[in-house]
C-alpha atoms as a PDB file:
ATOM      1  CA  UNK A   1      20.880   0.602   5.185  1.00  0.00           C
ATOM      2  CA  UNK A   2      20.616   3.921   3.257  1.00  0.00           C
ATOM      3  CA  UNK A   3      18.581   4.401   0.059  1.00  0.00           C
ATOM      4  CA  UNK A   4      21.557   4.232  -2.932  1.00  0.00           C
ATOM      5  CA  UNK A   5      21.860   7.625  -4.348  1.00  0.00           C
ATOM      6  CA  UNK A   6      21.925   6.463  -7.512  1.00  0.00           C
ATOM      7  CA  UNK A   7      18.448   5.668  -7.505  1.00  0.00           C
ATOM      8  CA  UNK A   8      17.561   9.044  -7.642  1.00  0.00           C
ATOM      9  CA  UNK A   9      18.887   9.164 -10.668  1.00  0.00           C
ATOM     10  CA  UNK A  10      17.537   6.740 -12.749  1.00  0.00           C
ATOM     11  CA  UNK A  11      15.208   7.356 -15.793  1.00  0.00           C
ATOM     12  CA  UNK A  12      11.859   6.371 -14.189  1.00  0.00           C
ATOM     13  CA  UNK A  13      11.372   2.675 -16.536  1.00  0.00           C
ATOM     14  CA  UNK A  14      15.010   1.976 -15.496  1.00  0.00           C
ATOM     15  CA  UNK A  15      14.127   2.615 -11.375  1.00  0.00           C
ATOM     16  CA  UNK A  16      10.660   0.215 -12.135  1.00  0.00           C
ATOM     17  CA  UNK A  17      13.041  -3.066 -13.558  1.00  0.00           C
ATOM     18  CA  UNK A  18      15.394  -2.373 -11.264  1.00  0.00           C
ATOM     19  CA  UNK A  19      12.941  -2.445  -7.998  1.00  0.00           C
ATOM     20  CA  UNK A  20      11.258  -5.530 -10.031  1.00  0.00           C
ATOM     21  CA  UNK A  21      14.739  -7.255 -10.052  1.00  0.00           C
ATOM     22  CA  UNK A  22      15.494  -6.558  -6.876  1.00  0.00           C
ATOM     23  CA  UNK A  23      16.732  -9.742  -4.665  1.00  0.00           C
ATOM     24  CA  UNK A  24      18.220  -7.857  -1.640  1.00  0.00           C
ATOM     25  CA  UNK A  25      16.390  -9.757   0.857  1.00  0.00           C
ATOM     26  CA  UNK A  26      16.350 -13.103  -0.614  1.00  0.00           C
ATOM     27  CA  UNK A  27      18.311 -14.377   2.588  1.00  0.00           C
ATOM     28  CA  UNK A  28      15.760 -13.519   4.753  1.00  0.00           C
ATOM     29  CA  UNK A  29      12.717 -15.107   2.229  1.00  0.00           C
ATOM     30  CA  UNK A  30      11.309 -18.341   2.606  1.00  0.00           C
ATOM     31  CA  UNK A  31      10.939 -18.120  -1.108  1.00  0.00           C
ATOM     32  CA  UNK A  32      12.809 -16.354  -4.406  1.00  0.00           C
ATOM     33  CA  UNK A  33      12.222 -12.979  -4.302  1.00  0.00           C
ATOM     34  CA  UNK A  34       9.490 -11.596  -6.039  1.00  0.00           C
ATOM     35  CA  UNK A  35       8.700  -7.712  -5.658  1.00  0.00           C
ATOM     36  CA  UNK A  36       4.789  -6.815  -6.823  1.00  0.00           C
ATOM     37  CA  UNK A  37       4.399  -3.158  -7.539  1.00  0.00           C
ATOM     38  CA  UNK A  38       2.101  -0.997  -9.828  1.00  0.00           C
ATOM     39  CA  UNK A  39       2.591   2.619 -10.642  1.00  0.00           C
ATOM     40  CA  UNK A  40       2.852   5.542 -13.292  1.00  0.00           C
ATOM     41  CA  UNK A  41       4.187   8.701 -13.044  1.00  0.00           C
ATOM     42  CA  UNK A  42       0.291   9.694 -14.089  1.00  0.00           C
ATOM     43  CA  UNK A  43      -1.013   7.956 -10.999  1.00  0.00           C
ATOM     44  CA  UNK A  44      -3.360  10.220  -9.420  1.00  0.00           C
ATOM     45  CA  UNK A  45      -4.192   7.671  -5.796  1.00  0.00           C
ATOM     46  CA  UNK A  46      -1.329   5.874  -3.958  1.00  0.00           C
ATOM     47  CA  UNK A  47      -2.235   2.765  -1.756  1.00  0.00           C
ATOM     48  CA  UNK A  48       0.355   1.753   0.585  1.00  0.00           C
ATOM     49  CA  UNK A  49      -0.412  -1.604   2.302  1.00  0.00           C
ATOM     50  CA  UNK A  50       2.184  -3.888   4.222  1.00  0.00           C
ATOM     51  CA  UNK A  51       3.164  -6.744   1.507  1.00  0.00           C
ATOM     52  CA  UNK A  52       2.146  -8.943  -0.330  1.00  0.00           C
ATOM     53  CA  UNK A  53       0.324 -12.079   0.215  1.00  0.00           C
ATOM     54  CA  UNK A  54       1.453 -15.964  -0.606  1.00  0.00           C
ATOM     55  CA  UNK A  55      -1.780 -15.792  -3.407  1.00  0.00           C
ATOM     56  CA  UNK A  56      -0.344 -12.601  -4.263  1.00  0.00           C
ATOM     57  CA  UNK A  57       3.318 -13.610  -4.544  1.00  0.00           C
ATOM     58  CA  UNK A  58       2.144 -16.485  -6.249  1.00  0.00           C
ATOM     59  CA  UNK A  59       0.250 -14.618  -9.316  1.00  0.00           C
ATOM     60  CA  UNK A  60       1.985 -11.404  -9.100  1.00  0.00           C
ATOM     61  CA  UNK A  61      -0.895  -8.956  -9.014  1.00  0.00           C
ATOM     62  CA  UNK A  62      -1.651  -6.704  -5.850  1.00  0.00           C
ATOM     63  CA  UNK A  63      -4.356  -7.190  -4.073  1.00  0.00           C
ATOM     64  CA  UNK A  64      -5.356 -10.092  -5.704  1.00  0.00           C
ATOM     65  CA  UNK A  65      -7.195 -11.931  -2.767  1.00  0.00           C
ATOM     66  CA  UNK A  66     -10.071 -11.009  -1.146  1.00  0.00           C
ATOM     67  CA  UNK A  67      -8.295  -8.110   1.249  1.00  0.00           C
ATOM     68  CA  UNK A  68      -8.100  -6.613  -2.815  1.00  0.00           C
ATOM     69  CA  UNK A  69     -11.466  -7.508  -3.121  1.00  0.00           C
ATOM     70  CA  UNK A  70     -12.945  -5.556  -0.063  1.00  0.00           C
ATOM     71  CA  UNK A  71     -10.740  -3.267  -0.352  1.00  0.00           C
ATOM     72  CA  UNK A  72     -11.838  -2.589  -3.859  1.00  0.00           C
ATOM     73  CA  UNK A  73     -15.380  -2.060  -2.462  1.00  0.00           C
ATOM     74  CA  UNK A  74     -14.548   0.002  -0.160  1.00  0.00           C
ATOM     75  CA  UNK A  75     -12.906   2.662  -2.748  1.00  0.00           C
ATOM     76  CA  UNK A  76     -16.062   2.148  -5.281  1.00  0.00           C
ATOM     77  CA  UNK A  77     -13.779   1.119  -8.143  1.00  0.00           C
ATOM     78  CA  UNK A  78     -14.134  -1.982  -9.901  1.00  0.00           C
ATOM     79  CA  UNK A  79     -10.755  -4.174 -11.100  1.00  0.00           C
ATOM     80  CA  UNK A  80     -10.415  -2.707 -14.637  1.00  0.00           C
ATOM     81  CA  UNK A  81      -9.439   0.771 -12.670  1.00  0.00           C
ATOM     82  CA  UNK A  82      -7.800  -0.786 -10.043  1.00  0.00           C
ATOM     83  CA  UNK A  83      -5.551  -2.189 -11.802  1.00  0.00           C
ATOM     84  CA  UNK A  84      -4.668   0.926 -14.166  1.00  0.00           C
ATOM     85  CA  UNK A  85      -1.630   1.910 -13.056  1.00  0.00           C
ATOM     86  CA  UNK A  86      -1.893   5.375 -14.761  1.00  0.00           C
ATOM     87  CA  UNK A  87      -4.893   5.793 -12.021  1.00  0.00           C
ATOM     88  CA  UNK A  88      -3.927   3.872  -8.788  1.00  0.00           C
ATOM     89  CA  UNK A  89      -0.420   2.811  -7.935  1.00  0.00           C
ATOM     90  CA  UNK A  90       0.334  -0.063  -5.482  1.00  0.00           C
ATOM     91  CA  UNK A  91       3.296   0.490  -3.399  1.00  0.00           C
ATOM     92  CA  UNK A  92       3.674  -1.347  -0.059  1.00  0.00           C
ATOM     93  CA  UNK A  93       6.060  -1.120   2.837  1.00  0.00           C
ATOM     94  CA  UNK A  94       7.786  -4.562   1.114  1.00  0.00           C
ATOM     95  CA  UNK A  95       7.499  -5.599  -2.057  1.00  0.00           C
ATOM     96  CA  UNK A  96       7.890  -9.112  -1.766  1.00  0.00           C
ATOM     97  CA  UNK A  97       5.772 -11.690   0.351  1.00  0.00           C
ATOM     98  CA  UNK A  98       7.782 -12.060   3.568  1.00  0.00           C
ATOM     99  CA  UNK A  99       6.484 -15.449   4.341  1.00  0.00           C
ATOM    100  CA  UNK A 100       3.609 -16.713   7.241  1.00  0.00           C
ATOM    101  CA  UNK A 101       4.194 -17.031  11.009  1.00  0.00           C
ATOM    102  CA  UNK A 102       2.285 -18.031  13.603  1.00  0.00           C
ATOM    103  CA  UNK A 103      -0.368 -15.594  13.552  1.00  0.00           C
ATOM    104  CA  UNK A 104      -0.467 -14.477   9.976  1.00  0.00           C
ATOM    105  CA  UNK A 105       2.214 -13.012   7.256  1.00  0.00           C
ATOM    106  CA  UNK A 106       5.374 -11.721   8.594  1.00  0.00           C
ATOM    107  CA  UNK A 107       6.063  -8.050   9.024  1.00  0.00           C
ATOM    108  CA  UNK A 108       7.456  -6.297   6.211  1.00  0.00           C
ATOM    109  CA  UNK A 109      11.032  -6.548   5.656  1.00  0.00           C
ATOM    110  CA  UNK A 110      12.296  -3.081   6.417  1.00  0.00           C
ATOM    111  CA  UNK A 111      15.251  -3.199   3.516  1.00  0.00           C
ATOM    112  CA  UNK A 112      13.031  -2.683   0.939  1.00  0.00           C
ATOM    113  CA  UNK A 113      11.508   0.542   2.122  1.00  0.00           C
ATOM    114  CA  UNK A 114      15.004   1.462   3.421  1.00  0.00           C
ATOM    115  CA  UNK A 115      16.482   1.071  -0.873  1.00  0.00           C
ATOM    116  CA  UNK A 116      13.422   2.025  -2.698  1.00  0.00           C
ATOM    117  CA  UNK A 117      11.007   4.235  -1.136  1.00  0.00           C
ATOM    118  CA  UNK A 118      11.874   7.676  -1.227  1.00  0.00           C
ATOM    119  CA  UNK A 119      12.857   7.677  -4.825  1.00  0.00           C
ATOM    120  CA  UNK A 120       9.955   5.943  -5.941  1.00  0.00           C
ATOM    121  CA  UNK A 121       7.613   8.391  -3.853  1.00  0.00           C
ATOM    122  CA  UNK A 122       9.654  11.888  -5.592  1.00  0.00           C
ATOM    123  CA  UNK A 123       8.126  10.033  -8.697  1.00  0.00           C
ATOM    124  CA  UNK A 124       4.225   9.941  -8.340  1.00  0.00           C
ATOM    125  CA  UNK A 125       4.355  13.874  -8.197  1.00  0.00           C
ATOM    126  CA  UNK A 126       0.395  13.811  -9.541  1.00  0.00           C
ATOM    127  CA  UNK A 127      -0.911  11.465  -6.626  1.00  0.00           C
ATOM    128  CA  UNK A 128      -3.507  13.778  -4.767  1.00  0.00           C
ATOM    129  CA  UNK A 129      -4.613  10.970  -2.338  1.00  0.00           C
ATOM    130  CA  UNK A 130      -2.602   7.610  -0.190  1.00  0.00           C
ATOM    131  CA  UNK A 131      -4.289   5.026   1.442  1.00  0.00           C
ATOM    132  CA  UNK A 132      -2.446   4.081   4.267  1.00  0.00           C
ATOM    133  CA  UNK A 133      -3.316   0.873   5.431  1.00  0.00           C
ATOM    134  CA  UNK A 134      -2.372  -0.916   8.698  1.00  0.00           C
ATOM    135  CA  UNK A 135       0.586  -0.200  10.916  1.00  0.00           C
ATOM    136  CA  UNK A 136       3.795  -0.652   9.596  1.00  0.00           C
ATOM    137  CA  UNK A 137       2.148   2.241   6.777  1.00  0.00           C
ATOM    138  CA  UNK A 138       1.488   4.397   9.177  1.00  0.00           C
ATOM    139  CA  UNK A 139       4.210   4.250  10.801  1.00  0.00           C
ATOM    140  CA  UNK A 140       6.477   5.089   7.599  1.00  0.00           C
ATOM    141  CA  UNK A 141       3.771   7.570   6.283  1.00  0.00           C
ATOM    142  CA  UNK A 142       2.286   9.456   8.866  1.00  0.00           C
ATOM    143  CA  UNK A 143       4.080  12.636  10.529  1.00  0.00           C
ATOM    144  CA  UNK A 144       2.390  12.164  14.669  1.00  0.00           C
ATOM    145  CA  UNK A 145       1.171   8.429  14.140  1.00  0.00           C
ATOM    146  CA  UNK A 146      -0.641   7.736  17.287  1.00  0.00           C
ATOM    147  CA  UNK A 147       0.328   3.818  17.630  1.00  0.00           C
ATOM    148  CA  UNK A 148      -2.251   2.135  17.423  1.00  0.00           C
ATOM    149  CA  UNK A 149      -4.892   1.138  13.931  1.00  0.00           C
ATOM    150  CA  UNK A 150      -7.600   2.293  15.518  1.00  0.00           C
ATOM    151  CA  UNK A 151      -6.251   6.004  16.688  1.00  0.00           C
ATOM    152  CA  UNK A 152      -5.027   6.452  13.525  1.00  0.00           C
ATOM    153  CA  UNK A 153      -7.584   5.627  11.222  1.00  0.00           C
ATOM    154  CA  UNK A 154     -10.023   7.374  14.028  1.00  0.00           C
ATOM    155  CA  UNK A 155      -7.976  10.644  13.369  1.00  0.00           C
ATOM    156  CA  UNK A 156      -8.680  10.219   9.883  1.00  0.00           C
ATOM    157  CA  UNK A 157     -10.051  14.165   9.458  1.00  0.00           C
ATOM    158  CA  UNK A 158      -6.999  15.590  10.679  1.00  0.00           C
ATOM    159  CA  UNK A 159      -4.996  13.983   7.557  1.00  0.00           C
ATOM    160  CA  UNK A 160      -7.903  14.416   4.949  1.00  0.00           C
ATOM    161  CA  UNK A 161      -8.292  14.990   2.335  1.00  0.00           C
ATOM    162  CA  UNK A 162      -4.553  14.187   0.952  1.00  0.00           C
ATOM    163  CA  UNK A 163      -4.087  10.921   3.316  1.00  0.00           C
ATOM    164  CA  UNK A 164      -6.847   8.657   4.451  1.00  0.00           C
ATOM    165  CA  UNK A 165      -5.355   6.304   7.262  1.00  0.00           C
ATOM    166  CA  UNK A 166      -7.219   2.508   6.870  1.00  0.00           C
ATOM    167  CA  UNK A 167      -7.552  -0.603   8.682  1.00  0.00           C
ATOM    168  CA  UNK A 168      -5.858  -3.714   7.005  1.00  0.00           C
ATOM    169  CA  UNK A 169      -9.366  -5.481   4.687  1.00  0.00           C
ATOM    170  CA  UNK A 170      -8.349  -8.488   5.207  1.00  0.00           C
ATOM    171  CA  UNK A 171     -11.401 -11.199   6.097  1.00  0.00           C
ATOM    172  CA  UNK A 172      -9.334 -10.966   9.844  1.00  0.00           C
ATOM    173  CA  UNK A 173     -10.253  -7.963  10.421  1.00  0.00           C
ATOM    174  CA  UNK A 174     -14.098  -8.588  10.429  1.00  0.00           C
ATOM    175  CA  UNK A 175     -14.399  -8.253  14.140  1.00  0.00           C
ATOM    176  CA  UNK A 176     -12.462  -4.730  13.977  1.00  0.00           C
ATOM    177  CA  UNK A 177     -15.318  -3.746  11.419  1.00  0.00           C
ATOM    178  CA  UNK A 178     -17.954  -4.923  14.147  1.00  0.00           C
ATOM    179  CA  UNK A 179     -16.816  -3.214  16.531  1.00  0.00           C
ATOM    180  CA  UNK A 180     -15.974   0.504  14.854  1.00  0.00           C
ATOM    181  CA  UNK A 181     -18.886   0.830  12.498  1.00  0.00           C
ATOM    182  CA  UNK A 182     -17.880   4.675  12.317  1.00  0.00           C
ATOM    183  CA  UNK A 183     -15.199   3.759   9.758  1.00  0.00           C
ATOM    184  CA  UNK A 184     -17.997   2.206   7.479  1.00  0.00           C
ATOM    185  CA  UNK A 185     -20.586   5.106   8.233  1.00  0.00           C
ATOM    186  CA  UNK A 186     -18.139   8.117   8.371  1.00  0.00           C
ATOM    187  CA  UNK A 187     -14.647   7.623   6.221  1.00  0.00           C
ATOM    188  CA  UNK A 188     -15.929   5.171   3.146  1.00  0.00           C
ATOM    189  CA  UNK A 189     -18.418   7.474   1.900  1.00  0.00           C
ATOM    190  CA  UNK A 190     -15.976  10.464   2.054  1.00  0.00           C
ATOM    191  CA  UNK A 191     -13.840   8.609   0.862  1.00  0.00           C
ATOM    192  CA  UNK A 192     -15.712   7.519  -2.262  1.00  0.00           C
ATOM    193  CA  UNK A 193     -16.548  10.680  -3.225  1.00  0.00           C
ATOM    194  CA  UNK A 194     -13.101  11.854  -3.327  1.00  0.00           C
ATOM    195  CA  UNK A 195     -11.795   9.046  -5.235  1.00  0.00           C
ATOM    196  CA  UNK A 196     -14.793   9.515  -8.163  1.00  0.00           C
ATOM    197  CA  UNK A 197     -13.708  13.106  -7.771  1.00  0.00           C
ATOM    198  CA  UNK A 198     -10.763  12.426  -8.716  1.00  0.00           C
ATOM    199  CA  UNK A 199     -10.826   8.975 -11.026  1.00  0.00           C
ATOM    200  CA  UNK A 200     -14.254   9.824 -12.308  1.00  0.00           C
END
């Protein structure tokens, strides 16, 4: 499915209720439909993840779990700026929880990017750094992505300093942090830095 052209030219509130309307893929939910996103045209970092969570879904704020919560220490922000919208916006590859399977939450259902994203992206024209964060992101988001997590976010220089590619924080990924303690040693304190550079 092609993005609607007419969604390039809405007045930037009316694209935001629209997208938080949206129930294009409520056949293919488990549940009602219920998009979580957060941004301004003021936001100055973009973090694109995969979609939400059930505890997510189920209170409506991003990242509130604790994949938000490491996540949140691994950009050196507490919630209050988090969760500023004017500061960070929130945009993942599906904006709606796309239910559990065997091994963990669903893929992203590719619909949503396919009606929303590019129109919402030509808005956050003062974003100067986007977190992309596990593989369906990268995928979308980066120009030569390499396949796998780990060759991506190990090629994280050759993106910086406008895109940092990241590994999914969720508590799963624990071993993956074991067993690549570059990313902790190398890219979070660059990566820090920037962001106060920025935020602070």
């Amino acid at each position: 499915m092609t993005e609607p052209a007419d969604n390039a030219e809405l007045g930037f509130s009316a694209l935001i209720e629209r997208v938080r309307a949206c129930t294009l893929c409520r056949e293919q939910l488990p549940h009602e439909p219920r998009p979580v996103v957060q941004l301004a045209e003021s936001s100055r970092i973009l973090i694109v993840g995969q979609a939400p969570g059930r505890k997510v879904h189920e209170t409506g704020i991003p990242f509130n779990d604790p994949s938000g919560d490491r996540l949140r220490e691994w950009m050196g922000i507490g919630r209050e700026t988090f969760y500023d919208a004017n500061r960070v916006a929130i945009l993942p590859m599906g904006f709606c929880f796309p239910g559990t399977g065997k091994s963990g939450d669903l893929p992203p259902i590719s619909l949503c990017a396919d009606t929303w994203r590019h129109a919402l992206l030509a808005r956050l024209k003062r974003v100067e750094l986007t977190l992309v964060i596990g593989q369906y992101a990268q995928a979308w988001h980066l120009p030569d992505c390499r396949g796998s997590v780990t060759e991506n976010v190990r090629a994280w220089a050759q993106y910086w300093p406008s895109l940092v590619p990241m590994p999914h924080p969720s508590p799963r990924n624990n071993r993956w942090l074991r067993n690549n303690p570059w990313f902790e040693e190398d890219v979070l304190p660059a990566l820090r830095a920037k962001i106060d550079q920025l935020l602070g």
